[in-house]
Protein backbone atom coordinates (compact mmCIF):
# COMPACT_ATOMS: atom_id res chain seq x y z
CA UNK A 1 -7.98 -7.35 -26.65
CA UNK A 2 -6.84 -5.06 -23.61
CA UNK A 3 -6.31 -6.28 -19.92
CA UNK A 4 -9.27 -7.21 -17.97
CA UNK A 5 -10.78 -4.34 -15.64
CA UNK A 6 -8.90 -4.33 -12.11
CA UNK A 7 -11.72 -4.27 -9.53
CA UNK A 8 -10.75 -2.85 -5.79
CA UNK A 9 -12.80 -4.26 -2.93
CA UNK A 10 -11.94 -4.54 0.72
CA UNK A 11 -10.08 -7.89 2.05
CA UNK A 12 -9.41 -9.70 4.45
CA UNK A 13 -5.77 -9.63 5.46
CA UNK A 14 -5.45 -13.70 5.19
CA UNK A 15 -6.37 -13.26 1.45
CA UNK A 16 -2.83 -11.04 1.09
CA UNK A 17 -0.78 -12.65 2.90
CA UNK A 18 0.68 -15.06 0.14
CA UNK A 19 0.83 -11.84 -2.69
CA UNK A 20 2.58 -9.46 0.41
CA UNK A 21 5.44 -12.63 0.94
CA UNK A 22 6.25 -13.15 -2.74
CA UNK A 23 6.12 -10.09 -3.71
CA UNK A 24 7.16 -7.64 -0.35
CA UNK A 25 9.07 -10.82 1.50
CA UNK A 26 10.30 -13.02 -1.31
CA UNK A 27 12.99 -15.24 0.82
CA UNK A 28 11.97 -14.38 4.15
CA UNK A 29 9.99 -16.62 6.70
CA UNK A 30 6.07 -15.81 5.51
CA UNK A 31 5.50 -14.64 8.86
CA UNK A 32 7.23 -11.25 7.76
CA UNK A 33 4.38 -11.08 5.64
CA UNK A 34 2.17 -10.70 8.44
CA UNK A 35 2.23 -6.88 9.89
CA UNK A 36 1.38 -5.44 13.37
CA UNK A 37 -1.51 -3.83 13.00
CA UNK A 38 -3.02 -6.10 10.56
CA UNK A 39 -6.35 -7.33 12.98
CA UNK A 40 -6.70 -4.06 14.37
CA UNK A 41 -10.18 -2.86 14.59
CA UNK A 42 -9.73 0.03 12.11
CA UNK A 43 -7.68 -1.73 9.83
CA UNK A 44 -8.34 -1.29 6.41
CA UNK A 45 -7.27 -4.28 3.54
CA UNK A 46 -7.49 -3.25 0.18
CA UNK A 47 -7.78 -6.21 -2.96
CA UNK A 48 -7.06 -5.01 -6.42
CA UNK A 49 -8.58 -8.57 -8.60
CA UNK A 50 -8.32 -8.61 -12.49
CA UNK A 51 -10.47 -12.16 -13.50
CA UNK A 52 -11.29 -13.11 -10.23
CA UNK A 53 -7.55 -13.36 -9.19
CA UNK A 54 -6.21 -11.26 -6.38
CA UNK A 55 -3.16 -9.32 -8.47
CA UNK A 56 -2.62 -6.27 -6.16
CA UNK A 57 -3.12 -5.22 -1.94
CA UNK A 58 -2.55 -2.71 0.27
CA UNK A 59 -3.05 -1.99 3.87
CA UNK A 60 -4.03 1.39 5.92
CA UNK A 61 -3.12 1.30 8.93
CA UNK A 62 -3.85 4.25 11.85
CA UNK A 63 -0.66 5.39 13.03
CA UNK A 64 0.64 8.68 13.90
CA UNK A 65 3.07 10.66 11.54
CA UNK A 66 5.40 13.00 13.28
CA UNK A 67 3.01 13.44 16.51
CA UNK A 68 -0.11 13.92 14.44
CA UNK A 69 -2.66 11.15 13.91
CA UNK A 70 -2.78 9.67 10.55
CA UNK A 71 -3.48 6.45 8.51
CA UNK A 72 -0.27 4.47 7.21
CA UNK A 73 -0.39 3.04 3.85
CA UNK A 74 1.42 -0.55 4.37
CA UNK A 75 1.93 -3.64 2.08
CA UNK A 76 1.33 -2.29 -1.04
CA UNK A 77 2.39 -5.37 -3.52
CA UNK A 78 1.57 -6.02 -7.35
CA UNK A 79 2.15 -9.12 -9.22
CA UNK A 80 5.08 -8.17 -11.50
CA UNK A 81 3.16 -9.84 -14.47
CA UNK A 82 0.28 -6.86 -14.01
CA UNK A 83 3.08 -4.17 -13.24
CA UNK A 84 2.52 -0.85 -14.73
CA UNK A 85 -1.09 -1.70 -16.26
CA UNK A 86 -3.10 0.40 -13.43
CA UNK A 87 -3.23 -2.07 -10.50
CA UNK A 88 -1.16 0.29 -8.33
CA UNK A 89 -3.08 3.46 -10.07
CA UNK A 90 -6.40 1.99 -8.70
CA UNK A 91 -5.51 0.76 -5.29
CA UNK A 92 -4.13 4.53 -4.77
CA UNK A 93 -7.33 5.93 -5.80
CA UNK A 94 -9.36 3.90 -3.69
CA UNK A 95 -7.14 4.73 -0.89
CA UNK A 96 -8.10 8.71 -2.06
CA UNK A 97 -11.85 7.95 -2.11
CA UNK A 98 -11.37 6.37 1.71
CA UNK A 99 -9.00 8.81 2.77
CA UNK A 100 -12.24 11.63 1.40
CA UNK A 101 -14.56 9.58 3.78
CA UNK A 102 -11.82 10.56 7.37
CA UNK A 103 -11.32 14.15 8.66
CA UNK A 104 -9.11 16.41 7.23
CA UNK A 105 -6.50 16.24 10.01
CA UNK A 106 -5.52 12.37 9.44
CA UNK A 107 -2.33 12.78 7.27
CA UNK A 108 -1.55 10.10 4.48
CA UNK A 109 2.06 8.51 4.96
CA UNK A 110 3.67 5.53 3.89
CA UNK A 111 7.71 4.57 3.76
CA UNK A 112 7.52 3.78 -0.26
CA UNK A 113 10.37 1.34 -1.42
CA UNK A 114 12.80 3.29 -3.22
CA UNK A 115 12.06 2.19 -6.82
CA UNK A 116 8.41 2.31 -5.88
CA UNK A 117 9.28 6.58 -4.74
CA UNK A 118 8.60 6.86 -8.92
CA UNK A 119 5.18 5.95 -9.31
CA UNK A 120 4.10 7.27 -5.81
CA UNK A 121 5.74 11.04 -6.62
CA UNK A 122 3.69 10.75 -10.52
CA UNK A 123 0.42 10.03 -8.27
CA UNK A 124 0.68 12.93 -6.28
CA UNK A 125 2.79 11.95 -3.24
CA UNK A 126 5.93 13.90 -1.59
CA UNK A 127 9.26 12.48 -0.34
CA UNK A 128 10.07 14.01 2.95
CA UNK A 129 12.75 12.26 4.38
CA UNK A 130 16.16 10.87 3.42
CA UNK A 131 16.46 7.53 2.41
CA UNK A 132 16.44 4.67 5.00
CA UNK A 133 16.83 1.13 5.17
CA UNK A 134 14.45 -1.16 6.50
CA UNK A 135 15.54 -4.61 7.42
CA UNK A 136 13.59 -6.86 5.87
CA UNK A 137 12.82 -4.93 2.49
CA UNK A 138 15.88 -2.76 2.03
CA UNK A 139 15.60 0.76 0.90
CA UNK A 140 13.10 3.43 1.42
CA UNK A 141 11.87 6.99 1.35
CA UNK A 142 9.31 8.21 3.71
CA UNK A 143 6.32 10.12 1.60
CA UNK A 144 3.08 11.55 2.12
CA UNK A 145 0.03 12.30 0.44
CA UNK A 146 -1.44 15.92 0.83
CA UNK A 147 -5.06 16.10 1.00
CA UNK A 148 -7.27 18.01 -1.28
């Protein structure tokens, strides 16, 4: 018997809040867990569920990339027992089928951890900067995704 069917539905950012610390935060205050941004009218939350249980998130922010206006991908977590089963696969495509719905000017960014650079480049992304350190979750690469 396979893995149950991973179903993406919009959330509501207190529903990610405990996957984003453990997974994004593990050892910090859960209050890093919370990002600015988060109740912002245009604010999107994204819930991957397999079973009823919330095993993936991410967050799409609007923020500008490099002077031009854009939606930031943020708080993308999976629960490292449903790693590399499609979780991540199908929050990024639902992110595509929103990212369809906005005009074609809005550019697709995120900063990607660095082991996480991987699975972003195989699902279509670019690196375009250096590597960097954030604070609070070490090492990362900024990417974007180009637009059909």
């Amino acid at each position: 018997m396979g893995q149950p069917a991973v179903v993406v539905r919009r959330a509501d950012v207190e529903e990610l809040i405990d996957l984003r610390h453990r997974v994004l935060r593990a050892g910090l205050p859960v209050e890093t867990a919370h990002f600015d941004g988060d109740h912002e009218p245009d604010t999107v939350h994204l819930a991957a569920e397999m079973d009823g249980r919330i095993v993936g998130c991410c967050t799409l922010i609007r923020r500008a990339y490099e002077g031009r206006p854009g939606w930031q991908l943020r708080g993308m977590a999976v629960e490292p027992d449903v790693q590399r089963v499609g979780v991540g696969r199908e929050l990024l495509a639902e992110v595509d089928r929103f990212m369809q719905s906005q005009p074609p000017e809005l550019v697709l960014w995120c900063n990607a951890r660095v082991p996480a650079s991987g699975f972003y480049l195989r699902m279509g992304w670019q690196a375009v900067s250096n590597v960097f350190e954030i604070f609070t979750a070490g090492p990362h690469v900024r990417m974007i995704r180009a637009r059909e």
